[in-house]
N, C-alpha and C. Protein backbone atom coordinates (compact mmCIF):
# COMPACT_ATOMS: atom_id res chain seq x y z
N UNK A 1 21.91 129.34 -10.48
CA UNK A 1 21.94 130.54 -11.31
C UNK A 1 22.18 131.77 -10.44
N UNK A 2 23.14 132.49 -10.95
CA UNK A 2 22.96 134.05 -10.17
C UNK A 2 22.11 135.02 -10.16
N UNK A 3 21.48 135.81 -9.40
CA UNK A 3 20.87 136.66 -9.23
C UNK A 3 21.15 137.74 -9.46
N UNK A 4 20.33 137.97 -10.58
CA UNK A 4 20.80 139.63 -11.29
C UNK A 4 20.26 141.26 -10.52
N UNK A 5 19.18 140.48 -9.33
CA UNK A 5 18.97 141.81 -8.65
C UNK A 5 19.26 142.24 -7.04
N UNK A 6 20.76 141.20 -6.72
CA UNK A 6 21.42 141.16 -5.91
C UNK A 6 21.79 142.32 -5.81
N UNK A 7 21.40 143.11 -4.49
CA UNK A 7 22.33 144.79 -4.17
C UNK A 7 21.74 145.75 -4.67
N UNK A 8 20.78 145.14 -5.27
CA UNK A 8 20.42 146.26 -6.32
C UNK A 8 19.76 147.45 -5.21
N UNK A 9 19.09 147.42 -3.73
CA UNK A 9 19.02 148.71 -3.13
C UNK A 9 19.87 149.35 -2.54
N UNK A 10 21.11 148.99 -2.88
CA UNK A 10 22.65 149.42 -1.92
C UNK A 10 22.84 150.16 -3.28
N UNK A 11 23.01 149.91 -4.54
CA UNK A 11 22.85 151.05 -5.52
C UNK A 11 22.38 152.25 -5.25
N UNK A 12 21.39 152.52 -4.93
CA UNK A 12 20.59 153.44 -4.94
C UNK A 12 20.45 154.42 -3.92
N UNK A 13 21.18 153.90 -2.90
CA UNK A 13 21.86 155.09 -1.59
C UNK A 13 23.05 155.48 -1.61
N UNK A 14 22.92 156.55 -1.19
CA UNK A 14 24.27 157.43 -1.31
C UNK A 14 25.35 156.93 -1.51
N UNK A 15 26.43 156.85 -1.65
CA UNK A 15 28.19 156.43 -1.76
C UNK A 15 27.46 154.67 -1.30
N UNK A 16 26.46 154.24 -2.13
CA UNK A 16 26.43 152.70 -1.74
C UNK A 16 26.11 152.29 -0.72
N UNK A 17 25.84 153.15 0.33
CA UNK A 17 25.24 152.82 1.71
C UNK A 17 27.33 152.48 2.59
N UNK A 18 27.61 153.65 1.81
CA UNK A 18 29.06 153.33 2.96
C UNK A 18 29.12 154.26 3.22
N UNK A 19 30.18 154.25 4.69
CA UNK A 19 30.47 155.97 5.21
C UNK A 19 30.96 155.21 6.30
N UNK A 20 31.38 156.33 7.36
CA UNK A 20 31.91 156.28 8.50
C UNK A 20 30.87 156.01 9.68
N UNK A 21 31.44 154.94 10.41
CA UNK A 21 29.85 154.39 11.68
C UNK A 21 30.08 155.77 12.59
N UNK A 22 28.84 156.07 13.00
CA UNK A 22 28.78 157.35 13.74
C UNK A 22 29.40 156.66 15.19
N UNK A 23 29.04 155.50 15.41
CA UNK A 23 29.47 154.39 16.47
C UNK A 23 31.09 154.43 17.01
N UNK A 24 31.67 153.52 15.92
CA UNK A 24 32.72 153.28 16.52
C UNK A 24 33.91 153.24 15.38
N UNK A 25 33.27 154.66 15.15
CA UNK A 25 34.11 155.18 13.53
C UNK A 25 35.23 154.47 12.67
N UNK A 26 34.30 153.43 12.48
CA UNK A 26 35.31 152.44 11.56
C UNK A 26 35.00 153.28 10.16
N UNK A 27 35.80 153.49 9.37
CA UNK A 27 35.61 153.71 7.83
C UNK A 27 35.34 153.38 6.82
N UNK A 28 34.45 153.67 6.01
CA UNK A 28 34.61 152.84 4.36
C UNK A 28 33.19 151.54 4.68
N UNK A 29 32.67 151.67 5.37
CA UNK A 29 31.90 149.96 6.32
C UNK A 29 30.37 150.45 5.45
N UNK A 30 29.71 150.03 5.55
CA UNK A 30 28.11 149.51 4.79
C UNK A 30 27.18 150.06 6.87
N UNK A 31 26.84 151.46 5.74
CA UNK A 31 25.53 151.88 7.12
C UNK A 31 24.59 151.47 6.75
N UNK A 32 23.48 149.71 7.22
CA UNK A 32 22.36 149.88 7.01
C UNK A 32 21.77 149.62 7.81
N UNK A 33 21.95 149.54 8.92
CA UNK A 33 21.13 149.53 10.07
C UNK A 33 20.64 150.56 10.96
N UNK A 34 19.19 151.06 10.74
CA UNK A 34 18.75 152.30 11.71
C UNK A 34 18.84 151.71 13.55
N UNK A 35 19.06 152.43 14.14
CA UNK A 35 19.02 152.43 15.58
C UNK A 35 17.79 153.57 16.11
N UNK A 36 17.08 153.70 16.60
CA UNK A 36 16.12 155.24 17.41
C UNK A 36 17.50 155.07 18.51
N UNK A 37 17.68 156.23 19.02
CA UNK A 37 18.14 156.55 20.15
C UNK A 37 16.86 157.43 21.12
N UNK A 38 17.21 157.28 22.04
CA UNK A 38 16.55 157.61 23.48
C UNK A 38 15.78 159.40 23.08
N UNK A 39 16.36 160.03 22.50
CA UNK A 39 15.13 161.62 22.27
C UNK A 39 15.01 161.28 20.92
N UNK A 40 13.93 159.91 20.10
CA UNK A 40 13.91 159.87 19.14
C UNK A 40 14.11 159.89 17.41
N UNK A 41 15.53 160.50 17.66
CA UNK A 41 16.51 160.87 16.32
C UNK A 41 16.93 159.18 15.99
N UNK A 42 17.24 158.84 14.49
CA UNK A 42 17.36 157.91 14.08
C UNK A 42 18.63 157.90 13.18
N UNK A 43 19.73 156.74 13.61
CA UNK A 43 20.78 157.06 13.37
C UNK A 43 21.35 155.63 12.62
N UNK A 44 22.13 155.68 11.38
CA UNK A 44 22.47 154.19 10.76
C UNK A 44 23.99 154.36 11.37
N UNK A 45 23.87 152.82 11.85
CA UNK A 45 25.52 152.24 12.29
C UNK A 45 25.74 150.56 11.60
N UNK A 46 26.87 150.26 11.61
CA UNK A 46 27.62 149.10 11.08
C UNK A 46 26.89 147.75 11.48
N UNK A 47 27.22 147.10 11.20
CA UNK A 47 26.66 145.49 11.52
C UNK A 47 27.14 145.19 12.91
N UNK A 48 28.22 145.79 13.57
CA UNK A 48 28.95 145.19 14.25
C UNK A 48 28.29 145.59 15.64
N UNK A 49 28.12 147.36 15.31
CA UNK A 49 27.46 148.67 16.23
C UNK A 49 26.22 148.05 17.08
N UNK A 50 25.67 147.64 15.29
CA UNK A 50 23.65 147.00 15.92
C UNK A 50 23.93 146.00 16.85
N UNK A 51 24.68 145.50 16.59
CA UNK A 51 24.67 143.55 17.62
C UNK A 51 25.21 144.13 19.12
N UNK A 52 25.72 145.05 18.83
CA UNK A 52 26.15 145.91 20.71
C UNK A 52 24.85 146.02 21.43
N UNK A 53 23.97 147.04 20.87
CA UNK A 53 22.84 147.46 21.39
C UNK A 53 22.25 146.72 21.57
């Protein structure tokens, strides 16, 4: 059976949780991964970005 509450928190963020990776500015890509960087600011990058770090 399918799951009717598949995605359902990618709804609920901005443009769907898409945008441009602050990373390695691919376009249009799914930001849901937070990173901390080094003076504590917290920054979402791509699937691809996180597996670098």
């Amino acid at each position: 059976m399918s799951k009717t509450y598949r995605g359902k928190g990618l709804i609920k963020l901005q443009s769907r949780g898409r945008g441009t990776c602050p990373s390695c500015k691919t376009r249009r890509i799914k930001l849901l991964y937070e990173i901390i960087l080094l003076d504590g600011s917290k920054l979402r990058v791509c699937k691809r970005c996180r597996k670098k770090r």
